[in-house]
N, C-alpha and C. Protein backbone atom coordinates (compact mmCIF):
# COMPACT_ATOMS: atom_id res chain seq x y z
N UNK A 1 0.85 -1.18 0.00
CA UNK A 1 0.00 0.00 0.00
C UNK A 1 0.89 1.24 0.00
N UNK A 2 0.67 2.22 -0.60
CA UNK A 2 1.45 3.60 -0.79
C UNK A 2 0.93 4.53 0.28
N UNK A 3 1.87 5.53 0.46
CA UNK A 3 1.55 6.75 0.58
C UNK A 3 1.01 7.83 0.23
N UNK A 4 -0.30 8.13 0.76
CA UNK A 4 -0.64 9.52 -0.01
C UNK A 4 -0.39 10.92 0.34
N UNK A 5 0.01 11.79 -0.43
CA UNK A 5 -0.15 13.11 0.63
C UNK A 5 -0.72 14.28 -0.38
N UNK A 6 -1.52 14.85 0.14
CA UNK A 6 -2.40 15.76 -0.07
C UNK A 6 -2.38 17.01 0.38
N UNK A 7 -3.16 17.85 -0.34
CA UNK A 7 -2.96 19.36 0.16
C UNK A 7 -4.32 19.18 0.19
N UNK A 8 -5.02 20.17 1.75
CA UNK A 8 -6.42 20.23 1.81
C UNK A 8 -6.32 21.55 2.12
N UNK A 9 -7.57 21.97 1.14
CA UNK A 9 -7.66 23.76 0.66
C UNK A 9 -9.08 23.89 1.66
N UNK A 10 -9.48 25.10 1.28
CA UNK A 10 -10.82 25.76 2.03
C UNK A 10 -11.86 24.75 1.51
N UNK A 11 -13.02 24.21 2.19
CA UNK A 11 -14.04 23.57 2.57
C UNK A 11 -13.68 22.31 2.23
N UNK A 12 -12.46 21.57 3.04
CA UNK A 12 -12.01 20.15 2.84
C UNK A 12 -11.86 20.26 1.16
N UNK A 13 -11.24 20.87 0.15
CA UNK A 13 -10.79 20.37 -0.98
C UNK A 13 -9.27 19.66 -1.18
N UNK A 14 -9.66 18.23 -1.74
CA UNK A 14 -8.33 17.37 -1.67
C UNK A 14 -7.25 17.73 -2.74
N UNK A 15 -6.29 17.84 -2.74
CA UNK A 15 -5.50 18.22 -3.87
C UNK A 15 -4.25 17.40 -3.71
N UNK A 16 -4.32 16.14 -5.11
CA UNK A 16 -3.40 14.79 -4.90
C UNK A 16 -2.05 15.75 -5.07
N UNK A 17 -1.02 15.31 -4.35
CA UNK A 17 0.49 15.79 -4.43
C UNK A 17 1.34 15.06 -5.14
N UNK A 18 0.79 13.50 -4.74
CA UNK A 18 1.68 12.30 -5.30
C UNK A 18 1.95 11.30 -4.21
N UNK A 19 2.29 10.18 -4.46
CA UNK A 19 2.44 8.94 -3.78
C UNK A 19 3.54 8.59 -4.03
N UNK A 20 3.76 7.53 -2.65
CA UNK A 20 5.27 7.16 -2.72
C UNK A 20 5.15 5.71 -1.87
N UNK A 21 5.89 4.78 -2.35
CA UNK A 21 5.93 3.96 -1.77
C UNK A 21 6.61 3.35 -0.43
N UNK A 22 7.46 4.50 0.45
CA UNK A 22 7.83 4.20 1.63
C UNK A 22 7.53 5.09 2.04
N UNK A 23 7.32 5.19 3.61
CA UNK A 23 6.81 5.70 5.06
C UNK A 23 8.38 6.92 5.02
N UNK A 24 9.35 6.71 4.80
CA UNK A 24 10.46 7.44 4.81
C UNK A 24 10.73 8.96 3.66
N UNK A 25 10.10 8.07 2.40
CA UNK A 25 10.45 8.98 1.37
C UNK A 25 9.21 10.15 1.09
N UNK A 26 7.54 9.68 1.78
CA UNK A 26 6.41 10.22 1.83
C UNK A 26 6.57 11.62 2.81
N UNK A 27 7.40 11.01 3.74
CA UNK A 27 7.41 11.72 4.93
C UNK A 27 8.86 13.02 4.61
N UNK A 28 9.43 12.52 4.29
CA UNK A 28 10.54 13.56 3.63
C UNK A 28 10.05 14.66 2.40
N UNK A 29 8.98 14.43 2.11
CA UNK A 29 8.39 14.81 1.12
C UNK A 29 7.28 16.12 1.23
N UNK A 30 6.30 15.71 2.65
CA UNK A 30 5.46 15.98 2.97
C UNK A 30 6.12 17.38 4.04
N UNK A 31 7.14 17.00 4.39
CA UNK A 31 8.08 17.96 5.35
C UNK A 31 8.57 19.49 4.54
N UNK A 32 8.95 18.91 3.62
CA UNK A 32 9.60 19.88 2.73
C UNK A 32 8.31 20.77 2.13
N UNK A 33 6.57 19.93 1.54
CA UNK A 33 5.85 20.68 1.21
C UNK A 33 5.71 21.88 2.20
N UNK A 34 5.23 21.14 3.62
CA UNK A 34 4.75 22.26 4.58
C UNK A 34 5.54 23.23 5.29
N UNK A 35 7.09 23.41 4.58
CA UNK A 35 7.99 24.15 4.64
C UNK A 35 7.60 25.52 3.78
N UNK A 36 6.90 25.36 2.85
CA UNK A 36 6.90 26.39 2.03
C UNK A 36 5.17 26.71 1.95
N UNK A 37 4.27 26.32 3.08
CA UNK A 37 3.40 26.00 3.13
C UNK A 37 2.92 27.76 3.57
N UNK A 38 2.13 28.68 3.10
CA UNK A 38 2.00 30.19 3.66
C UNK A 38 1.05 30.14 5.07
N UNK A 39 1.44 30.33 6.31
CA UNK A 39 0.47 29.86 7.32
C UNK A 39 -1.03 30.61 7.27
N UNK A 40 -1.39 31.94 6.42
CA UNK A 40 -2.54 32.67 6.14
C UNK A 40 -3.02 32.11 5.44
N UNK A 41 -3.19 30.75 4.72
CA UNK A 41 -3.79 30.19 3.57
C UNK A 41 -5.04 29.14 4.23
N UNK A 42 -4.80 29.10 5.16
CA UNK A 42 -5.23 27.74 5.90
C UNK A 42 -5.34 26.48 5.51
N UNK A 43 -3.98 26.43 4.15
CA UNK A 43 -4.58 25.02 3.81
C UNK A 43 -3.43 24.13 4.41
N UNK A 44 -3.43 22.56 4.40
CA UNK A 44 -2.26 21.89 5.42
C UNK A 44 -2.17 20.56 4.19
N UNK A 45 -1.14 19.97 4.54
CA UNK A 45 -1.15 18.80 4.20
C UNK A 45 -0.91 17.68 4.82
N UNK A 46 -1.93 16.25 4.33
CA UNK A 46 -1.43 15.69 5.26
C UNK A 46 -0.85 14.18 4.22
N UNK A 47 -0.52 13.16 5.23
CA UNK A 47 0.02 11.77 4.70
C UNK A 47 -0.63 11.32 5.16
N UNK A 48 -1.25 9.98 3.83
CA UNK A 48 -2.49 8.66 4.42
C UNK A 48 -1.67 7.72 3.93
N UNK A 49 -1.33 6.98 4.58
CA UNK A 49 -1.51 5.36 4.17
C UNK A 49 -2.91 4.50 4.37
N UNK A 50 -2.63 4.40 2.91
CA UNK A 50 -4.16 3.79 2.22
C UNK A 50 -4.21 2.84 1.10
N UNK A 51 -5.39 2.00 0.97
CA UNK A 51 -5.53 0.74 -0.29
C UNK A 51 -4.89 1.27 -1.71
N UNK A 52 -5.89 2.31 -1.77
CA UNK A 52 -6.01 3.36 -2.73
C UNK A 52 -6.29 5.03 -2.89
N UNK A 53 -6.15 5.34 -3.98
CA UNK A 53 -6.15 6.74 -3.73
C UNK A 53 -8.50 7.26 -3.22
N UNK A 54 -8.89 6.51 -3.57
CA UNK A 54 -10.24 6.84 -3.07
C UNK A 54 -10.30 6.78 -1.79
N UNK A 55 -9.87 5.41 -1.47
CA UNK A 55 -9.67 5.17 0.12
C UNK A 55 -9.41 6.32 1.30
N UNK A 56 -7.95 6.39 0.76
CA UNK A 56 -7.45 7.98 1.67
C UNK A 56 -8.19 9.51 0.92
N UNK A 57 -8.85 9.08 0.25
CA UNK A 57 -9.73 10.59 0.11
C UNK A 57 -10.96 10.32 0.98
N UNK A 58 -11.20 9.34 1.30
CA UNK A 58 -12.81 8.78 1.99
C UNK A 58 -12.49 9.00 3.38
N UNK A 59 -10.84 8.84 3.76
CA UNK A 59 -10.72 8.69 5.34
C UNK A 59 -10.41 10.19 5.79
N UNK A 60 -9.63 10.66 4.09
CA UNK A 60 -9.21 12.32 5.05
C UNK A 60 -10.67 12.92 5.08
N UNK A 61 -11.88 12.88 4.63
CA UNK A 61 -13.00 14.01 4.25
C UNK A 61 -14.16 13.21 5.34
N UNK A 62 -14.00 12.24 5.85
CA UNK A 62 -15.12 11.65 6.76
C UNK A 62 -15.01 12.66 8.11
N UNK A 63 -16.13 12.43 8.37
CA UNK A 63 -16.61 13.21 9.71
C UNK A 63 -16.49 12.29 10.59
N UNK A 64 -15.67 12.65 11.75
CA UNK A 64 -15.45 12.28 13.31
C UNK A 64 -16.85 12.29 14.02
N UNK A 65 -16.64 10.87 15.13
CA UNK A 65 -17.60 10.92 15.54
C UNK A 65 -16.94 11.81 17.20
N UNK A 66 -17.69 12.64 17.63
CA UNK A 66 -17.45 12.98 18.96
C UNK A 66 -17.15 12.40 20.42
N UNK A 67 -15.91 12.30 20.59
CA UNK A 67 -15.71 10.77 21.62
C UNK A 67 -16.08 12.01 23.44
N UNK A 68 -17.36 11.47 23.61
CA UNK A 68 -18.05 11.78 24.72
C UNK A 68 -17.41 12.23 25.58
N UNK A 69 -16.31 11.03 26.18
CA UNK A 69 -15.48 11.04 27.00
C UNK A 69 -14.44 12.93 27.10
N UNK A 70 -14.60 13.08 26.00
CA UNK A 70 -13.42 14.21 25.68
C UNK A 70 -14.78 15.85 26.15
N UNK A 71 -15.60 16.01 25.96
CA UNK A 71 -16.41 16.39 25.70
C UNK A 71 -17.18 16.90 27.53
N UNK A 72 -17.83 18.26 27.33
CA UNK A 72 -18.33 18.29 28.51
C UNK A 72 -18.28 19.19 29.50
N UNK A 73 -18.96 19.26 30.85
CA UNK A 73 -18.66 20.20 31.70
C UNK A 73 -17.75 19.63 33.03
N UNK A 74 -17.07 18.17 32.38
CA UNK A 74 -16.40 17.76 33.81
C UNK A 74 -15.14 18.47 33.93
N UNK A 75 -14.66 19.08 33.00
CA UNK A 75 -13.22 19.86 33.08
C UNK A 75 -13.56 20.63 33.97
């Protein structure tokens, strides 16, 4: 399975960067994007390891479920 890494723009838009087949060379990759990354843009990128490229577009754009526990007035 590859690496994906992505640029995500204003209202979750995915924007493929390219894939790579090691955890080392994705990540060296992804470092250097968000080096030159403008922090007023709000967009970020991230790295999925995934089946396929639909896959890691399905996992970066899904909605979290709210873990209760985190949540609340016990703080």
């Amino acid at each position: 399975m590859p690496y994906y890494v992505f640029r995500i723009g204003m209202f979750k838009v995915l924007e493929k960067q390219g894939e790579w087949a090691s955890f080392k060379e994705a990540k060296a990759q992804v470092n250097e994007m968000r080096k030159t990354l403008d922090a007023k843009s709000g967009d970020q990128y991230k790295m999925i390891f995934a089946d396929n490229e639909i896959a890691a577009q399905d996992t970066l754009t899904a909605e979290r479920e709210l873990d209760k526990s985190l949540s609340g007035d016990d703080w």
